[in-house]
N, C-alpha and C. Protein backbone atom coordinates (compact mmCIF):
# COMPACT_ATOMS: atom_id res chain seq x y z
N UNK A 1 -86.15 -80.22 58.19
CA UNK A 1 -85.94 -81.08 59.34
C UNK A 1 -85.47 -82.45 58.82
N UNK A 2 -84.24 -82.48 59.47
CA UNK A 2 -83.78 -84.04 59.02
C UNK A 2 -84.30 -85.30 58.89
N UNK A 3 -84.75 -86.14 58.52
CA UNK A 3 -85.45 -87.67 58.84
C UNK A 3 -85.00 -88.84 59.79
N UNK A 4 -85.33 -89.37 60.67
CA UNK A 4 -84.76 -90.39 61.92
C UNK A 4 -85.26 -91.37 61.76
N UNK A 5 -84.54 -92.44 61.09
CA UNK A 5 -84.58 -93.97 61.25
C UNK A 5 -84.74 -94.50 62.07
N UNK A 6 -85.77 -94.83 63.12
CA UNK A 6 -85.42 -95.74 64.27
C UNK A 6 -85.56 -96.94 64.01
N UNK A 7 -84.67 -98.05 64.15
CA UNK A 7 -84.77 -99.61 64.57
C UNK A 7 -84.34 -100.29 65.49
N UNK A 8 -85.17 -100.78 65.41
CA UNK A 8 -85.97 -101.74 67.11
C UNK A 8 -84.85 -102.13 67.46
N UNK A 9 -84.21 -102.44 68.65
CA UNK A 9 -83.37 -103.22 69.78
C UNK A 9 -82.84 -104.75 68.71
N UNK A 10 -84.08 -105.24 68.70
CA UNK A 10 -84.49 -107.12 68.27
C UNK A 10 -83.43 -107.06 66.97
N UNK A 11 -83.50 -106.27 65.48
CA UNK A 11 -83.62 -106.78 64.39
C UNK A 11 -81.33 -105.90 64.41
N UNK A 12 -81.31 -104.84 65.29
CA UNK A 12 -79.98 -104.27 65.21
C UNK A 12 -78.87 -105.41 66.05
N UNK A 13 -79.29 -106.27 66.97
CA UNK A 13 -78.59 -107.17 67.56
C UNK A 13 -78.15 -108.14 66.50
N UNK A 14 -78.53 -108.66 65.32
CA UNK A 14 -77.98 -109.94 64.74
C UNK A 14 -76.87 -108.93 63.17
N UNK A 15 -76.91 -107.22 62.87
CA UNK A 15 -76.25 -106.87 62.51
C UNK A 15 -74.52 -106.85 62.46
N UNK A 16 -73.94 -107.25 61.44
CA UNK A 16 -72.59 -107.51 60.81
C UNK A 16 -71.96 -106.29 61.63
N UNK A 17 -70.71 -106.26 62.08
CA UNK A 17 -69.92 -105.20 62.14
C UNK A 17 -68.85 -104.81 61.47
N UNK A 18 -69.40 -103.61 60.80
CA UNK A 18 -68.28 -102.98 59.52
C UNK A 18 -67.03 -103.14 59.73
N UNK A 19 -66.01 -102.84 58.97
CA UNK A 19 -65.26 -102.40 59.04
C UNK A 19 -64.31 -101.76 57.55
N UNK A 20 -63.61 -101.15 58.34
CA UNK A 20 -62.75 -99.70 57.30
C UNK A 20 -61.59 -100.27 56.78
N UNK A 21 -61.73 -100.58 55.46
CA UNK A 21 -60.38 -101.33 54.46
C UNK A 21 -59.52 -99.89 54.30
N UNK A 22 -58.07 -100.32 54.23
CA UNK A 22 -56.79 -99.14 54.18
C UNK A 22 -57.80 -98.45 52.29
N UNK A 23 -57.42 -96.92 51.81
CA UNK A 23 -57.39 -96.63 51.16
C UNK A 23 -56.64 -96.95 49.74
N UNK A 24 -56.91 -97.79 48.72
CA UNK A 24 -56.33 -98.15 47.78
C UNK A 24 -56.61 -97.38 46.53
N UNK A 25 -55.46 -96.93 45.37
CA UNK A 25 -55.84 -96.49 44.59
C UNK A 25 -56.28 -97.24 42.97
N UNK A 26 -56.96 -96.46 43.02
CA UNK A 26 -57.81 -96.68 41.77
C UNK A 26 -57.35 -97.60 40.67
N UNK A 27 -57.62 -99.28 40.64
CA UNK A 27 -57.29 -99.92 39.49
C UNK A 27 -56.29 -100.89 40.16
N UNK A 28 -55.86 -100.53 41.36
CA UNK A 28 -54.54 -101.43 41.82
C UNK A 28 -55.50 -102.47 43.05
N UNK A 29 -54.88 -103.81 43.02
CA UNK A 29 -55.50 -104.92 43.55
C UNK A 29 -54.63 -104.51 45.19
N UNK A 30 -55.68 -104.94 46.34
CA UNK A 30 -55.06 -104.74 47.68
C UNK A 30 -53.90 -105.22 47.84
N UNK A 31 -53.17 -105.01 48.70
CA UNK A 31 -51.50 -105.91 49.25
C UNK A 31 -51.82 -106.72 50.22
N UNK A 32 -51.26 -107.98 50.19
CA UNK A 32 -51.63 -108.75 51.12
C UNK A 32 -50.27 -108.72 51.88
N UNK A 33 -50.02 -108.29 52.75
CA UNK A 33 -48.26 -108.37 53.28
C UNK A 33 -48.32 -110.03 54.16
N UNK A 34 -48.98 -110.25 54.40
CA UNK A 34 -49.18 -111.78 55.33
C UNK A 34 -49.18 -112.92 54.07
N UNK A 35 -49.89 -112.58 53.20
CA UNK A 35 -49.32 -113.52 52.20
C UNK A 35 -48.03 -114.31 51.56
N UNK A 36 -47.13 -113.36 51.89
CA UNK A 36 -45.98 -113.56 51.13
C UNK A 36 -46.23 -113.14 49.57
N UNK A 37 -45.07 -113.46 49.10
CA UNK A 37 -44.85 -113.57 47.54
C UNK A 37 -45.94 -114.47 46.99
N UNK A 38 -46.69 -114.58 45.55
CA UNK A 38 -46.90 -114.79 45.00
C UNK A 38 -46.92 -115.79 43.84
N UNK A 39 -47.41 -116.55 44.30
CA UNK A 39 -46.07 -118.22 43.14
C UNK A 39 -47.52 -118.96 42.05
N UNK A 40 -47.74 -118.71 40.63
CA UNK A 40 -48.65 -118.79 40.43
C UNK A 40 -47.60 -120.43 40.21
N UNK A 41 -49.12 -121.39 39.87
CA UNK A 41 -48.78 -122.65 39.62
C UNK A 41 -48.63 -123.10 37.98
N UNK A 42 -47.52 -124.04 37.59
CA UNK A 42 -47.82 -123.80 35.92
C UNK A 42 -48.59 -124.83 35.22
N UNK A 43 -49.29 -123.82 33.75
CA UNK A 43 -50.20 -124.43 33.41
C UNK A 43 -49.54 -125.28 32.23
N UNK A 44 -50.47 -126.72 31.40
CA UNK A 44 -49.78 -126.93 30.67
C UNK A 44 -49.61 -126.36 29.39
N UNK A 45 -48.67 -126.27 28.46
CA UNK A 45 -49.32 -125.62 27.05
C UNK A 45 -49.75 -126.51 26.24
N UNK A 46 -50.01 -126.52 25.23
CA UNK A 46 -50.32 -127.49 23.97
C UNK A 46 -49.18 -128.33 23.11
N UNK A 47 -49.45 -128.93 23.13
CA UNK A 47 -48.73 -130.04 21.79
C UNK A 47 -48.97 -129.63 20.63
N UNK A 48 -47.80 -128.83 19.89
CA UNK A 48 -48.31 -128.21 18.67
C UNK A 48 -47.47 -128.68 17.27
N UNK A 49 -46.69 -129.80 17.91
CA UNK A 49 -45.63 -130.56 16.98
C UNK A 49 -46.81 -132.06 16.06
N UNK A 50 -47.15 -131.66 14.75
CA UNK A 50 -47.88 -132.39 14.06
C UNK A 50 -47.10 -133.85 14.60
N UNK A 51 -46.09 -134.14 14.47
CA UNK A 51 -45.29 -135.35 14.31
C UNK A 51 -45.65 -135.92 16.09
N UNK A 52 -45.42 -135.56 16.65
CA UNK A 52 -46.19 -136.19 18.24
C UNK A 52 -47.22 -136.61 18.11
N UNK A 53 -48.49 -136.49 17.60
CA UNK A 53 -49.61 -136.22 17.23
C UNK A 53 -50.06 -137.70 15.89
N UNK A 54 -49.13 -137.95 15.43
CA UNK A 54 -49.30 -139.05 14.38
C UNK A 54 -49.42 -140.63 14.96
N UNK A 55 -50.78 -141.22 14.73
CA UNK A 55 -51.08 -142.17 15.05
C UNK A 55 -51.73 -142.17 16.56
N UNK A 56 -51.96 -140.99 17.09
CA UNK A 56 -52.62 -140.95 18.33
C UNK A 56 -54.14 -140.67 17.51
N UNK A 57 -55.32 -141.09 18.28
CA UNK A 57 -56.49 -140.84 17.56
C UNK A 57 -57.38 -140.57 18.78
N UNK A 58 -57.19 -140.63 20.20
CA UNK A 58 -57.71 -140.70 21.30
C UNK A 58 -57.00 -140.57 22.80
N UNK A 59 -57.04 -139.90 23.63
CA UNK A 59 -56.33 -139.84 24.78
C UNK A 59 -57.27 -140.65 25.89
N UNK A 60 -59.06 -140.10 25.53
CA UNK A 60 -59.72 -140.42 26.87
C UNK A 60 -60.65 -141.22 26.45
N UNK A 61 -60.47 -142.55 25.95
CA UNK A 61 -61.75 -143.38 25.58
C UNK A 61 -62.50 -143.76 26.42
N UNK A 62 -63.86 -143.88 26.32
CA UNK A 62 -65.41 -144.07 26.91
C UNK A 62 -65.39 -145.58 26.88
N UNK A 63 -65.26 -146.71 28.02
CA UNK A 63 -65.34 -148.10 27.84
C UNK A 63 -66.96 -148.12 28.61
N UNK A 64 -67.41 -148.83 27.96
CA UNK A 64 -69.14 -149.71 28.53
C UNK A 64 -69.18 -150.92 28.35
N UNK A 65 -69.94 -151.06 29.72
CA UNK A 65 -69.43 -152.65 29.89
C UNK A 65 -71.15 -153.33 30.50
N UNK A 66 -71.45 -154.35 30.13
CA UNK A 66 -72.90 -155.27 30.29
C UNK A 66 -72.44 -155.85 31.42
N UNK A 67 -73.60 -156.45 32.21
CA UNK A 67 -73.70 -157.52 33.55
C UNK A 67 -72.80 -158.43 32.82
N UNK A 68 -73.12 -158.92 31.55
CA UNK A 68 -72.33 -160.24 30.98
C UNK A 68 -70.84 -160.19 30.68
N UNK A 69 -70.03 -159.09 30.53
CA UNK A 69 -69.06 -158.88 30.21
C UNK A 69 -68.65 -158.72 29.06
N UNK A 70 -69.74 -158.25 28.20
CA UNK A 70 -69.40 -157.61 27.34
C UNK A 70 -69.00 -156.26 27.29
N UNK A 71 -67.78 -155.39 26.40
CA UNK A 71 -67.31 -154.52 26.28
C UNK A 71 -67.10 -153.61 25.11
N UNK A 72 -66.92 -152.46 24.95
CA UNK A 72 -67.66 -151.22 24.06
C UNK A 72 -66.36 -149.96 24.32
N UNK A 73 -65.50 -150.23 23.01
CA UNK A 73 -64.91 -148.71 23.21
C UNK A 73 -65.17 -147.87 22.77
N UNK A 74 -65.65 -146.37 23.36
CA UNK A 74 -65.84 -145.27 22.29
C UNK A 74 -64.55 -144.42 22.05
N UNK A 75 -64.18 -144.31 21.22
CA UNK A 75 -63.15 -143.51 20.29
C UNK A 75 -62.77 -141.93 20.88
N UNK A 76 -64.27 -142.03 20.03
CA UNK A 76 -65.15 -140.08 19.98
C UNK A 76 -66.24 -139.83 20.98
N UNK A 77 -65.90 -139.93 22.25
CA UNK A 77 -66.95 -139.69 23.06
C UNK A 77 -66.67 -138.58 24.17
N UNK A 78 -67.61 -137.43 23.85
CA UNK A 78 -67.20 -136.49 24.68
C UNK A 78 -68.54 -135.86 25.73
N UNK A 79 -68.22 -135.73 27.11
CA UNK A 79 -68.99 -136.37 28.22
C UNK A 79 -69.30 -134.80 29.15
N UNK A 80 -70.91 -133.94 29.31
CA UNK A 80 -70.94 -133.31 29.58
C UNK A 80 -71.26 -133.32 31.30
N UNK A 81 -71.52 -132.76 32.31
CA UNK A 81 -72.16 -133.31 33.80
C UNK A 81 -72.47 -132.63 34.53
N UNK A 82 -73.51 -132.22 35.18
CA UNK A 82 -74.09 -131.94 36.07
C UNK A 82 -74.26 -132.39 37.06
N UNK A 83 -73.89 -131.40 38.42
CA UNK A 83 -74.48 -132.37 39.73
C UNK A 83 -74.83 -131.55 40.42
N UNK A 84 -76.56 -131.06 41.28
CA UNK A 84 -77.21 -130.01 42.11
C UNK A 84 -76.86 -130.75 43.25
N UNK A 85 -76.99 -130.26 44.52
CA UNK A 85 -76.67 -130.68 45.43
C UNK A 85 -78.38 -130.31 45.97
N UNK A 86 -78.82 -131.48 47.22
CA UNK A 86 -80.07 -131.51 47.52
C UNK A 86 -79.83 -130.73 48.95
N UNK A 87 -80.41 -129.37 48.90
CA UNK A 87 -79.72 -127.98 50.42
C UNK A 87 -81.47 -127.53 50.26
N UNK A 88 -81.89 -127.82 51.52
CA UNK A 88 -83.09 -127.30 52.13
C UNK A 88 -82.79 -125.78 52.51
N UNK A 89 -83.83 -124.70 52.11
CA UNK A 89 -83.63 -123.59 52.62
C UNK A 89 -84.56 -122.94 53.18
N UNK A 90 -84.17 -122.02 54.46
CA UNK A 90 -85.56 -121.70 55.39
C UNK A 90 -85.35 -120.54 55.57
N UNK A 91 -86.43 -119.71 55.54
CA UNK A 91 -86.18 -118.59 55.43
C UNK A 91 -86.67 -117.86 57.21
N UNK A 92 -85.77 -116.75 57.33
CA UNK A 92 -85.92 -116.55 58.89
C UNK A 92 -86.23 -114.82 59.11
N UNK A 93 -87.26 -114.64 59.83
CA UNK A 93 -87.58 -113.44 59.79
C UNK A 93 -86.74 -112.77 60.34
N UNK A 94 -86.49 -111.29 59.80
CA UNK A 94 -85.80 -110.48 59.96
C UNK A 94 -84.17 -110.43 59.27
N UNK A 95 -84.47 -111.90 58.79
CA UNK A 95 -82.95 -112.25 58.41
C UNK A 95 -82.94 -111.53 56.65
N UNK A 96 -81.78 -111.37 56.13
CA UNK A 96 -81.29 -111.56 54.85
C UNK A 96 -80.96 -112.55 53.89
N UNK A 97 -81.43 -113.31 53.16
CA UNK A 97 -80.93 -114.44 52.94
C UNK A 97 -81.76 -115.36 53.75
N UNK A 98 -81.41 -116.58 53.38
CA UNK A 98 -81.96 -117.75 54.53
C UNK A 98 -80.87 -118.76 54.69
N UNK A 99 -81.24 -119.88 55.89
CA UNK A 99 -80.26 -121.08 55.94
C UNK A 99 -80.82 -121.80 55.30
N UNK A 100 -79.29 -122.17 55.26
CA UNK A 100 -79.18 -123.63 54.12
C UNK A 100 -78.65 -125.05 55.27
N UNK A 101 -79.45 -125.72 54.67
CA UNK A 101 -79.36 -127.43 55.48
C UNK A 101 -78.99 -128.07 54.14
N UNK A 102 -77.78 -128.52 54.57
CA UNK A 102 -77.58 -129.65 53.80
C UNK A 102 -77.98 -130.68 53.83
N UNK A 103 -78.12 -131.34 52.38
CA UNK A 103 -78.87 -132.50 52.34
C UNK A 103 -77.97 -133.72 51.96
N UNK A 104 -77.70 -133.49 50.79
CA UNK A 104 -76.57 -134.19 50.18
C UNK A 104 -76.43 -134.02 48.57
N UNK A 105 -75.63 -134.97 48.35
CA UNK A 105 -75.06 -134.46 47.03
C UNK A 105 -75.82 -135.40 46.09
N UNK A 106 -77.32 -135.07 45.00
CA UNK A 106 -77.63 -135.88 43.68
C UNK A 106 -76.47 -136.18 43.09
N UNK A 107 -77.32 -137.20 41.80
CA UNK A 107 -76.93 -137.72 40.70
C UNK A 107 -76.23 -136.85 39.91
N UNK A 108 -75.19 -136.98 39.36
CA UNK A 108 -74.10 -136.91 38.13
C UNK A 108 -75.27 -136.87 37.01
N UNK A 109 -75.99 -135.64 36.15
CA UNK A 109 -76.58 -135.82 35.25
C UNK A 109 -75.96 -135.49 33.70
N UNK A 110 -75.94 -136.69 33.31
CA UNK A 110 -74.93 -136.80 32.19
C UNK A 110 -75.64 -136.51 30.93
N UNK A 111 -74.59 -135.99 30.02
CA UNK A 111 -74.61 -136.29 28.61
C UNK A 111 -73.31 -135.90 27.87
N UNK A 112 -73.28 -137.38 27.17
CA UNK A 112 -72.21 -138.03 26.37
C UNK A 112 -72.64 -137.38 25.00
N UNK A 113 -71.94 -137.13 24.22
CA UNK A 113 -71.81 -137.12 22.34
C UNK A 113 -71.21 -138.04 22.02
N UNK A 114 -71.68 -138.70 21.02
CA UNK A 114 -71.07 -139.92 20.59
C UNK A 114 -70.75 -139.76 19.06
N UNK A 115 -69.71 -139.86 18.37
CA UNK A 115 -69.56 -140.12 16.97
C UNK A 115 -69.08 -141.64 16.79
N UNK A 116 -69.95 -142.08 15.86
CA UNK A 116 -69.52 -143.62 15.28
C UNK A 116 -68.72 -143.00 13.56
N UNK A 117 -67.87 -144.20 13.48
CA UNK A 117 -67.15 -143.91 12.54
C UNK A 117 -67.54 -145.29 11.08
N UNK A 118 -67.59 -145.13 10.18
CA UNK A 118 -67.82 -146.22 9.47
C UNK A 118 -66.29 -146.71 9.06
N UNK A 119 -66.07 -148.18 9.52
CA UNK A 119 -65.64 -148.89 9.12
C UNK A 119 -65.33 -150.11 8.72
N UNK A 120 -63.99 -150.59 8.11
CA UNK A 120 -64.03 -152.01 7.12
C UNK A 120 -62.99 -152.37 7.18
N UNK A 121 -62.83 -153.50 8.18
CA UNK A 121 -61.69 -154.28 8.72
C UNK A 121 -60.93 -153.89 9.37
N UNK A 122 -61.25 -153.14 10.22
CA UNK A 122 -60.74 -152.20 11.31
C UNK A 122 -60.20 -150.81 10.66
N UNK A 123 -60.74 -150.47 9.75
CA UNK A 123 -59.92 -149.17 9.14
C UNK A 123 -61.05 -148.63 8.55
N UNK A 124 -60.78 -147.05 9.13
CA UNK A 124 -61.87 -146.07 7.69
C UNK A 124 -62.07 -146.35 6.74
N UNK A 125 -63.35 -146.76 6.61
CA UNK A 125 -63.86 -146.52 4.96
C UNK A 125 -65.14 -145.64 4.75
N UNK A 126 -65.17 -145.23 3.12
CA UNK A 126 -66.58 -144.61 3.15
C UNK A 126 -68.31 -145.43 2.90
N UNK A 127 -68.20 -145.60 4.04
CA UNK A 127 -69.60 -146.49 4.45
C UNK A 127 -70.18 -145.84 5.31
N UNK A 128 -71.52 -145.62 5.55
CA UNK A 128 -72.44 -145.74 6.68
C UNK A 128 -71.99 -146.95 7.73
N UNK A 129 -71.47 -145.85 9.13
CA UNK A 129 -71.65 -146.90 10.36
C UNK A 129 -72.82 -147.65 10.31
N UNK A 130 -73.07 -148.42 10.15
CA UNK A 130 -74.05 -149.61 10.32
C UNK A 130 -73.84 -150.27 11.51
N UNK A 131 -72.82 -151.15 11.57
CA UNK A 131 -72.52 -151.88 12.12
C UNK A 131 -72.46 -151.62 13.67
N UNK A 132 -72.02 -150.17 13.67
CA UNK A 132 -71.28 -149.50 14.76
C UNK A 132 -72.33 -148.81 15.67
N UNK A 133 -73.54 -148.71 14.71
CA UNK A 133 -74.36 -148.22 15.58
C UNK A 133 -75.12 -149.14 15.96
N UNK A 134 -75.66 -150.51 15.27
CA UNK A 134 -76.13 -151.43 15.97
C UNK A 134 -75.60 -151.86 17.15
N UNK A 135 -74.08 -152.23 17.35
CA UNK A 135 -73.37 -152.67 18.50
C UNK A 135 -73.59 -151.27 19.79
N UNK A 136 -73.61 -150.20 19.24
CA UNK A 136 -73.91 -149.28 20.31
C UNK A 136 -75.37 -149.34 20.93
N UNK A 137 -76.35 -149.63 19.81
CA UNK A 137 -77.53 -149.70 20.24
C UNK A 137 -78.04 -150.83 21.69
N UNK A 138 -77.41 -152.14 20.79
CA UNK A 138 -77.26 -153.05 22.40
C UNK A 138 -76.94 -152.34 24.14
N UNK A 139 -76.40 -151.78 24.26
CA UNK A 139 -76.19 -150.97 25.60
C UNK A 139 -76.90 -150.23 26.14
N UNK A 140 -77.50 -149.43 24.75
CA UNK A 140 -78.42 -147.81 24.93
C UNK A 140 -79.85 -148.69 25.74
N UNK A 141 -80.04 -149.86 24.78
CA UNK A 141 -81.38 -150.29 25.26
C UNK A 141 -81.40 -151.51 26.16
N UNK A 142 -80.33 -151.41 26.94
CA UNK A 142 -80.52 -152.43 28.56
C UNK A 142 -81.24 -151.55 29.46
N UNK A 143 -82.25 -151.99 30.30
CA UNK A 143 -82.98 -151.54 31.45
C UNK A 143 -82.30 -151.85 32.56
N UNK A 144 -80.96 -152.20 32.96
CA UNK A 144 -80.14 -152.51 34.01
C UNK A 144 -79.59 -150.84 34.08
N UNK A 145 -78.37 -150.62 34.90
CA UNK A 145 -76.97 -150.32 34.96
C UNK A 145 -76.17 -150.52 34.06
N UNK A 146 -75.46 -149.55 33.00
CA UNK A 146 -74.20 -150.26 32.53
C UNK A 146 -72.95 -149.67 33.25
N UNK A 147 -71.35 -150.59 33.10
CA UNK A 147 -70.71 -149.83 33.75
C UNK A 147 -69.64 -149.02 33.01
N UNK A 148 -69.63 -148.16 33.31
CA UNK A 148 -68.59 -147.34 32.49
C UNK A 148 -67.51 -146.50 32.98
N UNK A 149 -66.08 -146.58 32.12
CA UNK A 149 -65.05 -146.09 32.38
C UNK A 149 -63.98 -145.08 31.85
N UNK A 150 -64.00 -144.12 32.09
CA UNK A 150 -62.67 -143.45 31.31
C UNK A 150 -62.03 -142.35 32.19
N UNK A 151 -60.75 -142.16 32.06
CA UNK A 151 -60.48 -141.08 33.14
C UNK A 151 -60.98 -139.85 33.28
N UNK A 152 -61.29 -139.21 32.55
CA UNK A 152 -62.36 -138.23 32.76
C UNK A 152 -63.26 -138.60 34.33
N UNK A 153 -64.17 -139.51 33.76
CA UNK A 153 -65.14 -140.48 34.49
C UNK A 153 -64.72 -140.74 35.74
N UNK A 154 -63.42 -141.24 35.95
CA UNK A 154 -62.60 -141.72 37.37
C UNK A 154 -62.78 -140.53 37.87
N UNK A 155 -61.98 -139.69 37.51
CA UNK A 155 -61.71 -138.32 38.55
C UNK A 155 -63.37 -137.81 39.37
N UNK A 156 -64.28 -137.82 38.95
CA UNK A 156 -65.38 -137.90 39.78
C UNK A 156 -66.08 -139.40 40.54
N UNK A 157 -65.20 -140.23 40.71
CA UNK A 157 -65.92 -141.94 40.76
C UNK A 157 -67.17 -142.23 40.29
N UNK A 158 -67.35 -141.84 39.14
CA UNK A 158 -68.65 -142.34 38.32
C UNK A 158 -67.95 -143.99 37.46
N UNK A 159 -68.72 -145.00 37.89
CA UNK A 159 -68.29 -145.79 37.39
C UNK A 159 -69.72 -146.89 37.28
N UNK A 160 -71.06 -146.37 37.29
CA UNK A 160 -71.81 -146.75 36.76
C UNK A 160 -73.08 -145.62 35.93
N UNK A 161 -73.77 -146.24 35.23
CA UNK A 161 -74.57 -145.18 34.89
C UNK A 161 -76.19 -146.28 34.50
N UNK A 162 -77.03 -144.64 34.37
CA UNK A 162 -78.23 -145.24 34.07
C UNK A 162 -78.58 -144.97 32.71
N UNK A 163 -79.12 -145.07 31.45
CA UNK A 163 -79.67 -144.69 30.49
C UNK A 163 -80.83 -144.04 30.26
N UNK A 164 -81.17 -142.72 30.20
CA UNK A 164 -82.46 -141.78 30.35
C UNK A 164 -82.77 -142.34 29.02
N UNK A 165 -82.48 -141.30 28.12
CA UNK A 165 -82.66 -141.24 26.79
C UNK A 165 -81.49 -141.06 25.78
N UNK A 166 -81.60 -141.19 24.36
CA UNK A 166 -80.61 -140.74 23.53
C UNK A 166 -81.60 -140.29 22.23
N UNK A 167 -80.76 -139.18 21.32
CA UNK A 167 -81.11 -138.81 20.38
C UNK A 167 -80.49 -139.05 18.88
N UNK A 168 -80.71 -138.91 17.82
CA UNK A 168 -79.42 -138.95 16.64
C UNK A 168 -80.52 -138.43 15.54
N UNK A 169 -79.64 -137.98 14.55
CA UNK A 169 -80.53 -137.47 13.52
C UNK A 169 -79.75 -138.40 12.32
N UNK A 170 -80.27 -138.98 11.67
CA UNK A 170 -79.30 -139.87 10.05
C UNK A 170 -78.41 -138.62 9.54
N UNK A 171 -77.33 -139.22 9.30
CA UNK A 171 -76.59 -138.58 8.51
C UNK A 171 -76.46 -138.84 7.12
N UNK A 172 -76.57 -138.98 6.10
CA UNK A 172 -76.51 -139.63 5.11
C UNK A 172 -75.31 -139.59 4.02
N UNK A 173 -75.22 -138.05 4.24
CA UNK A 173 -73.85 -137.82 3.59
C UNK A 173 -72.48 -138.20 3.59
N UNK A 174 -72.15 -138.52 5.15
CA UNK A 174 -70.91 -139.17 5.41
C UNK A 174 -71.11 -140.20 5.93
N UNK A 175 -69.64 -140.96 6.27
CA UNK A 175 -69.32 -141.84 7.17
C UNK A 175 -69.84 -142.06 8.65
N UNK A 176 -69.63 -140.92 8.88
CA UNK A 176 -69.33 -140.82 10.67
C UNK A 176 -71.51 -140.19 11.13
N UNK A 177 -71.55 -140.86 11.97
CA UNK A 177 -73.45 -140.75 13.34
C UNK A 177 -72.98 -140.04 14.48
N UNK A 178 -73.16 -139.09 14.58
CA UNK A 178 -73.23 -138.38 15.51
C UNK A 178 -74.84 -139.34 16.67
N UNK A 179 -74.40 -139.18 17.29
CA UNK A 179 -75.57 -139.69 18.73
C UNK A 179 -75.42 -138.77 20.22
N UNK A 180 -76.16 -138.07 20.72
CA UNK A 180 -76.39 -137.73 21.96
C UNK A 180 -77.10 -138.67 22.97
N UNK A 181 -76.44 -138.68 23.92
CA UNK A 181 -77.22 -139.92 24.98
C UNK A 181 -77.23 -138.88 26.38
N UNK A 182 -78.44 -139.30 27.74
CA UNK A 182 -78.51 -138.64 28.97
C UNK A 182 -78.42 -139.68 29.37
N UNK A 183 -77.97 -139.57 30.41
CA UNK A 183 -77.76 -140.85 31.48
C UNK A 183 -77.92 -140.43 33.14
N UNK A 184 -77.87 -140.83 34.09
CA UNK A 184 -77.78 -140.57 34.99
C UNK A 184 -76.36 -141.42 35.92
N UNK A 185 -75.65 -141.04 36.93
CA UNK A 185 -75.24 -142.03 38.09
C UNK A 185 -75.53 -143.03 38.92
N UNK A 186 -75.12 -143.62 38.82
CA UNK A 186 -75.69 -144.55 39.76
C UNK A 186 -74.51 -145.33 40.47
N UNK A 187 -75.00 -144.98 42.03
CA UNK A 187 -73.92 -145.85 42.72
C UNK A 187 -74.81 -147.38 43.48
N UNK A 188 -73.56 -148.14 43.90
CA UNK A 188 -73.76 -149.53 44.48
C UNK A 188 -74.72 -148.98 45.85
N UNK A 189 -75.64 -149.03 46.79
CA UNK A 189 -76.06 -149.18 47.76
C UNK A 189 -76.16 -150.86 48.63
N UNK A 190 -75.62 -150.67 49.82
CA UNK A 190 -75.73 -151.89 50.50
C UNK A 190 -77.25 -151.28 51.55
N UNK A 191 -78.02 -151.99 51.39
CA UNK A 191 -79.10 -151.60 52.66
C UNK A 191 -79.69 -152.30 53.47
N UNK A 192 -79.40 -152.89 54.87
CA UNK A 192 -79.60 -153.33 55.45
C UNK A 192 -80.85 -153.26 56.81
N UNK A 193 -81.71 -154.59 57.22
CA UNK A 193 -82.62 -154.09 57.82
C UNK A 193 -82.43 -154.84 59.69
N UNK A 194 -83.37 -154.19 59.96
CA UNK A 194 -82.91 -155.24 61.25
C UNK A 194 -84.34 -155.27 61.82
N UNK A 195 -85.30 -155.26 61.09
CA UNK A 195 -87.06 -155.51 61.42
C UNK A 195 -87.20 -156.93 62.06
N UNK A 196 -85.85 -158.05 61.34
CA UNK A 196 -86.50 -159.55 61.29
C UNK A 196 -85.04 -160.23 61.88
């Protein structure tokens, strides 16, 4: 004797209605005939001519900048980011899944790599950055905002940040300090009251 599913009136009313895609064979992507043709967009290739390449040392430098106006270029700074978005979710009986309420969009949670380079009179030498990491250190340890810029950076409007933490291990062998830093976003807020 066969088996009979019954479900209730209530839970079959908020059910999807199927439907039957044309038969496609095996391995071949559907046809879209409403699409039209196909126009992929082009990508760029690489710069693989050494001689282009001579005397460039940086395309996307990291600028940081103090309340006072002091300023900080990084060379070698390469900038990782995260951003969760804050979506309340409720879950609804009978449902699949639940809704999502948007909330809004968190903080940009950053982390930068930093290489300092040792040098002597504006040119490589084999020294311990010293110098380079003290002047970096000034920034790391402001309890303000610093502001910071590079196009990377633009294309999301991050143009301030906060300082979580940073890490570095001594290098001793070479020239060049590697440093990891977290940071957070931070934008301008105007907030206004009308209590008084």
């Amino acid at each position: 004797m066969p088996l009979q599913t019954i479900v209730p009136p209530a839970i079959t009313a908020g059910k999807v209605l199927l439907y039957r895609f044309p038969q496609q064979s095996k391995g071949s992507f559907p046809q879209r005939e409403e699409a039209g043709e196909f126009t992929p967009s082009p990508v760029a290739s690489p710069i693989t001519d050494p001689a282009w390449w001579e005397g460039r040392y940086v395309l996307c430098p990291l600028r940081l900048r103090l309340e006072d106006g002091t300023t900080l270029e990084l060379a070698d700074a390469v900038v990782a980011m995260t951003r969760t978005k804050q979506i309340i979710t409720t879950q609804v009986v009978g449902m699949t899944g639940t809704v999502k309420e948007y909330i809004s969009s968190g903080d940009y949670d950053i982390n930068i790599a930093v290489g300092i380079q040792g040098l002597e009179d504006g040119k490589i030498a084999d020294r311990y950055p010293e110098e380079g990491l003290r002047e970096l250190l000034r920034y790391l340890e402001v309890d303000k905002p610093i502001q910071v810029q590079s196009a990377f950076l633009d294309l999301f409007r991050v143009n301030r940040i906060v300082i979580k933490s940073y890490s570095l291990t001594q290098d001793t062998a070479t020239n060049y300090q590697e440093l990891t830093l977290s940071a957070l976003s931070d934008d301008e807020y105007n907030v206004y009251s009308t209590d008084y």
